[in-house]
PDB file of N, CA and C in Angstrom:
ATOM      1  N   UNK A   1     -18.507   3.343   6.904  1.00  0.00           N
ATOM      2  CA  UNK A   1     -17.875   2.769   5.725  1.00  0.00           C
ATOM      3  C   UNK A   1     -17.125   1.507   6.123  1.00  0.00           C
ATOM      4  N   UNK A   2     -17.000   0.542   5.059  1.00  0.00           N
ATOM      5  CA  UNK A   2     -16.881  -0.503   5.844  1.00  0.00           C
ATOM      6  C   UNK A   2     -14.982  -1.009   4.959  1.00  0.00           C
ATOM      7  N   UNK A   3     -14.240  -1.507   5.763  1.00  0.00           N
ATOM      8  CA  UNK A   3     -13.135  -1.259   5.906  1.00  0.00           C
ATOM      9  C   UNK A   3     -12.227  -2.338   4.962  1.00  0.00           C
ATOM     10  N   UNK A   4     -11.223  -2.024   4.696  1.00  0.00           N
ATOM     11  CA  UNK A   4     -11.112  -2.800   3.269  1.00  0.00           C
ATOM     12  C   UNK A   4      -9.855  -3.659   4.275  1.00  0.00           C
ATOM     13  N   UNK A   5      -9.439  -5.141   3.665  1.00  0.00           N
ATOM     14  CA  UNK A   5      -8.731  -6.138   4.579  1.00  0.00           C
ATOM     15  C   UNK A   5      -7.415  -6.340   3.717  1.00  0.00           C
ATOM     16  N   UNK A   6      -6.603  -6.325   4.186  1.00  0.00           N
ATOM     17  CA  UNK A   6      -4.942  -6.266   3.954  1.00  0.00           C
ATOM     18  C   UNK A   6      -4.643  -7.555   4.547  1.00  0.00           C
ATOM     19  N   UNK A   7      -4.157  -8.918   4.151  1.00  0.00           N
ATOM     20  CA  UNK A   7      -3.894 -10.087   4.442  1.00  0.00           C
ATOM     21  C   UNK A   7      -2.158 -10.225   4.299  1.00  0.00           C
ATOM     22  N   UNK A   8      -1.423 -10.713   5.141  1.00  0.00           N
ATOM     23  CA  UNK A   8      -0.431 -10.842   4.663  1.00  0.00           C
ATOM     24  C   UNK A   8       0.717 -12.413   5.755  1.00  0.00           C
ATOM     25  N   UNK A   9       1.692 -12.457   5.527  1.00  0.00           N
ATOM     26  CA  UNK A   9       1.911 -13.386   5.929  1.00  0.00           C
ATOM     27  C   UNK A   9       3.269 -12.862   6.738  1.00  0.00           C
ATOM     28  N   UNK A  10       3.851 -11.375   6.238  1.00  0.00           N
ATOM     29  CA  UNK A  10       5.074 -11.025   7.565  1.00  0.00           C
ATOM     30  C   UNK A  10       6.131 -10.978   6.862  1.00  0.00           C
ATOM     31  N   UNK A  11       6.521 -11.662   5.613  1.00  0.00           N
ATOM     32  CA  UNK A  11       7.941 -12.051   5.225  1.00  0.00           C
ATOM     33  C   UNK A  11       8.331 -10.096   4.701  1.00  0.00           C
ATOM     34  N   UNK A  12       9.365 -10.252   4.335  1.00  0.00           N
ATOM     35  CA  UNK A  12       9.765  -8.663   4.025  1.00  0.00           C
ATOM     36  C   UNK A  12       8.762  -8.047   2.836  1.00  0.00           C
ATOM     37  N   UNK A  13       8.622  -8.832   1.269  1.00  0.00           N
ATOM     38  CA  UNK A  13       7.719  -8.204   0.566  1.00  0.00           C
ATOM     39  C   UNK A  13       6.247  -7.530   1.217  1.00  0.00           C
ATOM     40  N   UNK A  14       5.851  -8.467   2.337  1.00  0.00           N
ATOM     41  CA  UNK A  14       4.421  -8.043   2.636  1.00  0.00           C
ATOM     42  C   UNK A  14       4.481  -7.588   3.845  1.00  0.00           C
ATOM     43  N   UNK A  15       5.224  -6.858   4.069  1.00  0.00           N
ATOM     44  CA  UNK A  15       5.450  -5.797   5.088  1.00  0.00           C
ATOM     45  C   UNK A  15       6.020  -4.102   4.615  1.00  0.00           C
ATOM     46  N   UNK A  16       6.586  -4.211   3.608  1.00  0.00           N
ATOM     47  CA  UNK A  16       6.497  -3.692   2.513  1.00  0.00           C
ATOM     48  C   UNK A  16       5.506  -3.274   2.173  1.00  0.00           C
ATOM     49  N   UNK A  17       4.685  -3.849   1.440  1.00  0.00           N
ATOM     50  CA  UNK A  17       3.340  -3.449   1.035  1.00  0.00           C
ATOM     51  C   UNK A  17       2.460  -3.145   2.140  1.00  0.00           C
ATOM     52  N   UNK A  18       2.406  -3.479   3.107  1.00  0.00           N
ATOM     53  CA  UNK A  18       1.959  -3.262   4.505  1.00  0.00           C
ATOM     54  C   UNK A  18       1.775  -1.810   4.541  1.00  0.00           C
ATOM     55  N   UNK A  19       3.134  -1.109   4.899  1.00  0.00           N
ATOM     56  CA  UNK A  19       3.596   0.281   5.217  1.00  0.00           C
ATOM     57  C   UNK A  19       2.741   1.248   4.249  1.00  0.00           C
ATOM     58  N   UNK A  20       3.050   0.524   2.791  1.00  0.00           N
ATOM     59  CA  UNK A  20       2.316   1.244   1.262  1.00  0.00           C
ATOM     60  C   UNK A  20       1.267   1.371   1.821  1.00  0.00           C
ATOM     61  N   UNK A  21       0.775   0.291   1.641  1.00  0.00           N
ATOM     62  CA  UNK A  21      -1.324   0.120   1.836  1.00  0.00           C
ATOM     63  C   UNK A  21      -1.371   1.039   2.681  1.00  0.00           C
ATOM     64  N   UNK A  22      -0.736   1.372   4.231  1.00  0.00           N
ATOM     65  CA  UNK A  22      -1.319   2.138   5.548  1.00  0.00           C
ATOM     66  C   UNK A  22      -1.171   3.871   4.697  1.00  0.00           C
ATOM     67  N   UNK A  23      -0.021   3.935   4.144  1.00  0.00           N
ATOM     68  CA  UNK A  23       0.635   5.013   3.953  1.00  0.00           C
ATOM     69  C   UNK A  23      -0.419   5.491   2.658  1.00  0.00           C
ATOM     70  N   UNK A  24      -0.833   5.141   2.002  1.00  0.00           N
ATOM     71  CA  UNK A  24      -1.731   5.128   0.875  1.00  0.00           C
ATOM     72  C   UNK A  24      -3.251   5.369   1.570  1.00  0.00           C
ATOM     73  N   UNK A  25      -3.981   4.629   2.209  1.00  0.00           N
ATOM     74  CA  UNK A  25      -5.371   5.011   2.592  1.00  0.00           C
ATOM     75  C   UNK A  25      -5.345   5.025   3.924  1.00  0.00           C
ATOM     76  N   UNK A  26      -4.260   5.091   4.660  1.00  0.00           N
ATOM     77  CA  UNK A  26      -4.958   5.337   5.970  1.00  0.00           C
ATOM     78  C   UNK A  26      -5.197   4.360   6.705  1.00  0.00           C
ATOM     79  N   UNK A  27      -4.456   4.166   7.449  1.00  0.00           N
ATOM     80  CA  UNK A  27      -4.733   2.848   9.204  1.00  0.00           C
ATOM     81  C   UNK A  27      -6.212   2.945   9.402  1.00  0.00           C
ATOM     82  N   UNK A  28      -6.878   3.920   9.147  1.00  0.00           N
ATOM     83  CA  UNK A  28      -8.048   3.479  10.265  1.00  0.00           C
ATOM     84  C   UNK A  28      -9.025   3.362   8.636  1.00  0.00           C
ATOM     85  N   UNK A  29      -8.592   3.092   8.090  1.00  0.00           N
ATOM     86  CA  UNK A  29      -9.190   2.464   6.665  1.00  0.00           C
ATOM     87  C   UNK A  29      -9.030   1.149   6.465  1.00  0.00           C
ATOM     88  N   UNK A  30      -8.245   0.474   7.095  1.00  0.00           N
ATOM     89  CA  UNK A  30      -8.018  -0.781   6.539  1.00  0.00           C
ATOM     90  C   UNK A  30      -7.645  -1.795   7.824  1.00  0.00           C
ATOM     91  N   UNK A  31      -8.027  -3.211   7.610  1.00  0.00           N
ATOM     92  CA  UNK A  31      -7.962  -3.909   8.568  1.00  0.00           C
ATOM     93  C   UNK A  31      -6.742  -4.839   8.627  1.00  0.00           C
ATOM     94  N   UNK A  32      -5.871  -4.605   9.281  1.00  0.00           N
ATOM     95  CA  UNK A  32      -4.578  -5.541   8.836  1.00  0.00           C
ATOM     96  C   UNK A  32      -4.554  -7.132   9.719  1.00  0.00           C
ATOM     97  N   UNK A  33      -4.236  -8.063   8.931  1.00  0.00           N
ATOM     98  CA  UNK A  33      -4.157  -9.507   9.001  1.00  0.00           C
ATOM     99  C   UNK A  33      -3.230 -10.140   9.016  1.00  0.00           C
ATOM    100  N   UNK A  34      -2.282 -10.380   9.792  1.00  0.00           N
ATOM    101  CA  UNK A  34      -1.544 -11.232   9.185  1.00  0.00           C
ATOM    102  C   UNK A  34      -1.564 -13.083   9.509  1.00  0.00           C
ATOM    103  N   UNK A  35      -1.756 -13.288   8.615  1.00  0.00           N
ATOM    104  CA  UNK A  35      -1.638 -14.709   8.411  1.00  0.00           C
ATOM    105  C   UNK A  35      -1.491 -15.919   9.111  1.00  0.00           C
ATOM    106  N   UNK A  36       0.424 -15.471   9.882  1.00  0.00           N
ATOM    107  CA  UNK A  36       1.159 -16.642  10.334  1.00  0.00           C
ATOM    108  C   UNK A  36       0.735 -16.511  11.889  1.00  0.00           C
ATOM    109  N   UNK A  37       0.095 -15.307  11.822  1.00  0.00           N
ATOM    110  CA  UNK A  37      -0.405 -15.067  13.668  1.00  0.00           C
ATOM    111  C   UNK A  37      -1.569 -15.368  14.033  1.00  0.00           C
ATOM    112  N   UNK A  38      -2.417 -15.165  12.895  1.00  0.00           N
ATOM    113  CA  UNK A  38      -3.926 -15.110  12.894  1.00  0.00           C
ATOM    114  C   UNK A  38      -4.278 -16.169  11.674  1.00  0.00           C
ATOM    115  N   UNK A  39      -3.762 -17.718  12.266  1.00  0.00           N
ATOM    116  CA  UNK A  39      -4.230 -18.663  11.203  1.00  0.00           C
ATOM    117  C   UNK A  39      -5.589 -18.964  11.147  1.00  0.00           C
ATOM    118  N   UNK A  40      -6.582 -18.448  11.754  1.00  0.00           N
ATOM    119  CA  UNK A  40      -7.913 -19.041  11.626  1.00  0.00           C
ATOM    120  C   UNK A  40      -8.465 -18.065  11.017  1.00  0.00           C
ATOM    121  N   UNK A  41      -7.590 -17.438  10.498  1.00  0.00           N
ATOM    122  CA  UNK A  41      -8.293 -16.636   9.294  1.00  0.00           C
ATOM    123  C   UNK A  41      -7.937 -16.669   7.709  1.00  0.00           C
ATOM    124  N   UNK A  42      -7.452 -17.458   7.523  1.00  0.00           N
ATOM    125  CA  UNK A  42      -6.926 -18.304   6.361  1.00  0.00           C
ATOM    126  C   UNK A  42      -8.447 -18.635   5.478  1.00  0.00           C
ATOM    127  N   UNK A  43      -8.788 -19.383   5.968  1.00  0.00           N
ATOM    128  CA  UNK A  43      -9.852 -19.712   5.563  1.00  0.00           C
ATOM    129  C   UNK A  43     -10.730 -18.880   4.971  1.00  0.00           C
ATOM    130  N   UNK A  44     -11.101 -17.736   5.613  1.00  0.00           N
ATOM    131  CA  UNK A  44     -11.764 -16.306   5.083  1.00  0.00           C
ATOM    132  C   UNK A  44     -11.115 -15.209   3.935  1.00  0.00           C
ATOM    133  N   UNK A  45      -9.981 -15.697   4.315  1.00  0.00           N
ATOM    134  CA  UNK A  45      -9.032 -15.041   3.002  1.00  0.00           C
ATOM    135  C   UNK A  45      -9.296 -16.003   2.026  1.00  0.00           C
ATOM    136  N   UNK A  46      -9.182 -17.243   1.793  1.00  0.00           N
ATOM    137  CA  UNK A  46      -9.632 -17.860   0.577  1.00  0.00           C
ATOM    138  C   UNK A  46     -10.684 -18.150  -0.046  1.00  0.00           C
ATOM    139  N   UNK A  47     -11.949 -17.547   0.884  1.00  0.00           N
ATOM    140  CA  UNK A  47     -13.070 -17.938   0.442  1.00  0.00           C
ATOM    141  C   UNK A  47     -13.237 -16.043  -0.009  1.00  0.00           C
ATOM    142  N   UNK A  48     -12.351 -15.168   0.285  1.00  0.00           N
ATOM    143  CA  UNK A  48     -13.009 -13.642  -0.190  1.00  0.00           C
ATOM    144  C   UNK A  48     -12.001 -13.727  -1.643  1.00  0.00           C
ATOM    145  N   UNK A  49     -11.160 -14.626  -2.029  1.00  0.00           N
ATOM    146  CA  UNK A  49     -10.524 -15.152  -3.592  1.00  0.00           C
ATOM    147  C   UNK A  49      -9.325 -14.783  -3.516  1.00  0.00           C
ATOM    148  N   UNK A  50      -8.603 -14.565  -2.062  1.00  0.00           N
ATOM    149  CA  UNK A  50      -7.159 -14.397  -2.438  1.00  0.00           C
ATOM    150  C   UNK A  50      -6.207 -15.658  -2.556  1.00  0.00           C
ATOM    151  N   UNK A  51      -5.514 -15.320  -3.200  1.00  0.00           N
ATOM    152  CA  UNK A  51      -4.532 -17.181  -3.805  1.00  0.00           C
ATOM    153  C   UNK A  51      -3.114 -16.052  -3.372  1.00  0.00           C
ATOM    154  N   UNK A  52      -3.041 -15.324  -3.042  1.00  0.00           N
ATOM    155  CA  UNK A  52      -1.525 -15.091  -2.739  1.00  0.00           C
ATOM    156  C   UNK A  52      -1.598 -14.313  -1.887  1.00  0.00           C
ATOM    157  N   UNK A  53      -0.405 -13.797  -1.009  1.00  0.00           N
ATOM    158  CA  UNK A  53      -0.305 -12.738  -0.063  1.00  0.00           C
ATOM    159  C   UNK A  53       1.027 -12.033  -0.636  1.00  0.00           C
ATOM    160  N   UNK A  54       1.115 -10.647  -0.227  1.00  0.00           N
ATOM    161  CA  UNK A  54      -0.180  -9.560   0.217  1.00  0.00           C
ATOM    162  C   UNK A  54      -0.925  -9.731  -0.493  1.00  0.00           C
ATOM    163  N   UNK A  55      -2.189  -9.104  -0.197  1.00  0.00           N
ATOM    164  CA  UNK A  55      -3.182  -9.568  -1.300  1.00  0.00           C
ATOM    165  C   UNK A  55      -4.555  -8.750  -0.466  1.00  0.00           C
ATOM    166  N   UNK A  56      -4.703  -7.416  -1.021  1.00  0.00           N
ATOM    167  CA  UNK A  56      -5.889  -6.099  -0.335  1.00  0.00           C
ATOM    168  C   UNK A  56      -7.179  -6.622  -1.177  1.00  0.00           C
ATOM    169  N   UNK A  57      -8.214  -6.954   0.048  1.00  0.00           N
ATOM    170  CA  UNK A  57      -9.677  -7.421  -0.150  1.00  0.00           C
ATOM    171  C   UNK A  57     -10.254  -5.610  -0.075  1.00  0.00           C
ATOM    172  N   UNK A  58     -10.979  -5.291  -1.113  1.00  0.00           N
ATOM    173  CA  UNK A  58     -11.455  -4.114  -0.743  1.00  0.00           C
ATOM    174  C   UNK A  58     -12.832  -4.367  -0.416  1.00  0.00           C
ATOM    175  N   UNK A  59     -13.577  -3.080  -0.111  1.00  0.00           N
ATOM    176  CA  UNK A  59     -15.296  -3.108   0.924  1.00  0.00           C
ATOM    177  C   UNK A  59     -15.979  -3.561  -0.045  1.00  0.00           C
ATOM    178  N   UNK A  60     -16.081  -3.393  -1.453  1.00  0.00           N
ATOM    179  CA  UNK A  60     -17.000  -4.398  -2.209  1.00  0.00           C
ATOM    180  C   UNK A  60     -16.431  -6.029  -3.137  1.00  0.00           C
ATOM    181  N   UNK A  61     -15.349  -6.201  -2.517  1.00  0.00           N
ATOM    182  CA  UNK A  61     -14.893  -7.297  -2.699  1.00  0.00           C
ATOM    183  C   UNK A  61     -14.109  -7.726  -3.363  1.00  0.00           C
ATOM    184  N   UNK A  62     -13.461  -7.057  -4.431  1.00  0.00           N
ATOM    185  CA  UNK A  62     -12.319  -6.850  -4.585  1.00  0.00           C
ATOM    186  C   UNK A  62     -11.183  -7.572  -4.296  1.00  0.00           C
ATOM    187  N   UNK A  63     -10.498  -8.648  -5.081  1.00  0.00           N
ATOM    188  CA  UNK A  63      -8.937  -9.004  -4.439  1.00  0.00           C
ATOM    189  C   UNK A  63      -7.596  -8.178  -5.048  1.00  0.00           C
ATOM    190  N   UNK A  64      -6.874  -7.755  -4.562  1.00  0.00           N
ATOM    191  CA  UNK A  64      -5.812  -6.644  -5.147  1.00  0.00           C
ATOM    192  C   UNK A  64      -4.771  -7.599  -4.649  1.00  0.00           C
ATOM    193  N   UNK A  65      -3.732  -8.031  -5.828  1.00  0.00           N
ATOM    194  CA  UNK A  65      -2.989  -9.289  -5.232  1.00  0.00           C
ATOM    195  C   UNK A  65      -1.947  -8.266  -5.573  1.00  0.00           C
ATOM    196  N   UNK A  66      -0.909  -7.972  -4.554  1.00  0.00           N
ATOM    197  CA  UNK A  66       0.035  -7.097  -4.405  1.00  0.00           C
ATOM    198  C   UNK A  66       1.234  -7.502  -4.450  1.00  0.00           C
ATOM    199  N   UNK A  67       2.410  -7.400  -5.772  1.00  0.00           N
ATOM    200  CA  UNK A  67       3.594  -7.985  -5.808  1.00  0.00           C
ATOM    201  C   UNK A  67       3.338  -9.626  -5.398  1.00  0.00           C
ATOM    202  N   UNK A  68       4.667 -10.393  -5.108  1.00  0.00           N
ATOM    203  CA  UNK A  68       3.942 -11.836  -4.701  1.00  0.00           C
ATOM    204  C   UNK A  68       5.150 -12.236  -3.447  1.00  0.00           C
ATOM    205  N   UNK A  69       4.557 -12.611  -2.178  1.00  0.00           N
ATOM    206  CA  UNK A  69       5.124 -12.864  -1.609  1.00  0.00           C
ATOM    207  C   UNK A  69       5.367 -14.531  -0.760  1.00  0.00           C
ATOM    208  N   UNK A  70       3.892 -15.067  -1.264  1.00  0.00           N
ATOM    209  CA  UNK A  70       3.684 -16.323  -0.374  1.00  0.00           C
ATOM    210  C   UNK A  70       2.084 -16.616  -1.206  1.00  0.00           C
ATOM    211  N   UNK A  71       1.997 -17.990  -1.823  1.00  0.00           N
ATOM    212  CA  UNK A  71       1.102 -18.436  -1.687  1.00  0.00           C
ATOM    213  C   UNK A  71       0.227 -18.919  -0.914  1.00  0.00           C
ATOM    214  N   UNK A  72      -1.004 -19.170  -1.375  1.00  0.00           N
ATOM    215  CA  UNK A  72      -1.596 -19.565   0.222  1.00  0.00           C
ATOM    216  C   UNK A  72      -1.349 -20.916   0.882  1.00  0.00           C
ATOM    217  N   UNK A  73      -1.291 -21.621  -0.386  1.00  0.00           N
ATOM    218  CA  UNK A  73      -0.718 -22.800   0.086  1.00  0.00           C
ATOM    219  C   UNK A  73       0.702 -23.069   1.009  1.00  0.00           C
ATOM    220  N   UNK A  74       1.337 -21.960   0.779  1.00  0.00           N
ATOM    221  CA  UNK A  74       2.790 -21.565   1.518  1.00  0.00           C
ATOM    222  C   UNK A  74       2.148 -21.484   2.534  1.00  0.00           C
ATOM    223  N   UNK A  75       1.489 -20.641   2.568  1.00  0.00           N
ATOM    224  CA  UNK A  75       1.104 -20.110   4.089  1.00  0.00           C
ATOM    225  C   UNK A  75       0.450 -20.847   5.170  1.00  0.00           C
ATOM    226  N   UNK A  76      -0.555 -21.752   4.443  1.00  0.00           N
ATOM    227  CA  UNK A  76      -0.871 -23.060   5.432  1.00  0.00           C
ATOM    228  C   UNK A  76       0.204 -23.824   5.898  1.00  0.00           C
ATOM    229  N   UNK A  77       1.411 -24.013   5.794  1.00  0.00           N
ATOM    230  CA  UNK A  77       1.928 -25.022   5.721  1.00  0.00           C
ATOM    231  C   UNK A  77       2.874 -24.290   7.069  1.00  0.00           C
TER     232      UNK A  77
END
């Protein structure tokens, strides 16, 4: 089964939701990202349609934009 992607950028809201998401389906369900560590993945987060972080990509594609913590444009910057 193929694993659903949790994007986030670190600040308190999306660490927060972090804990939820793991606590909700399960660590070895989901692939966690964060953002400000793993910038060359920016790019893949905006092309799978997320415009904000947190923001859960599920296995059929799915964007689940979770509370709002950072745009993406925030987040490039």
């Amino acid at each position: 089964m193929k694993k659903s992607i949790f994007y986030h950028a670190g600040c308190p809201v999306c660490i927060s939701a972090e804990h939820d998401i793991i606590s909700l389906i399960g660590s070895g369900n989901v692939e966690i990202i964060h953002l400000g560590n793993d910038r060359n993945r920016i790019e893949e987060a905006e092309k799978a349609g997320v415009k904000s972080v947190p923001a859960l990509v599920t296995p059929n594609g799915n964007v689940l934009h979770i509370n709002f913590g950072a745009s993406m444009e925030d987040v490039k910057k």
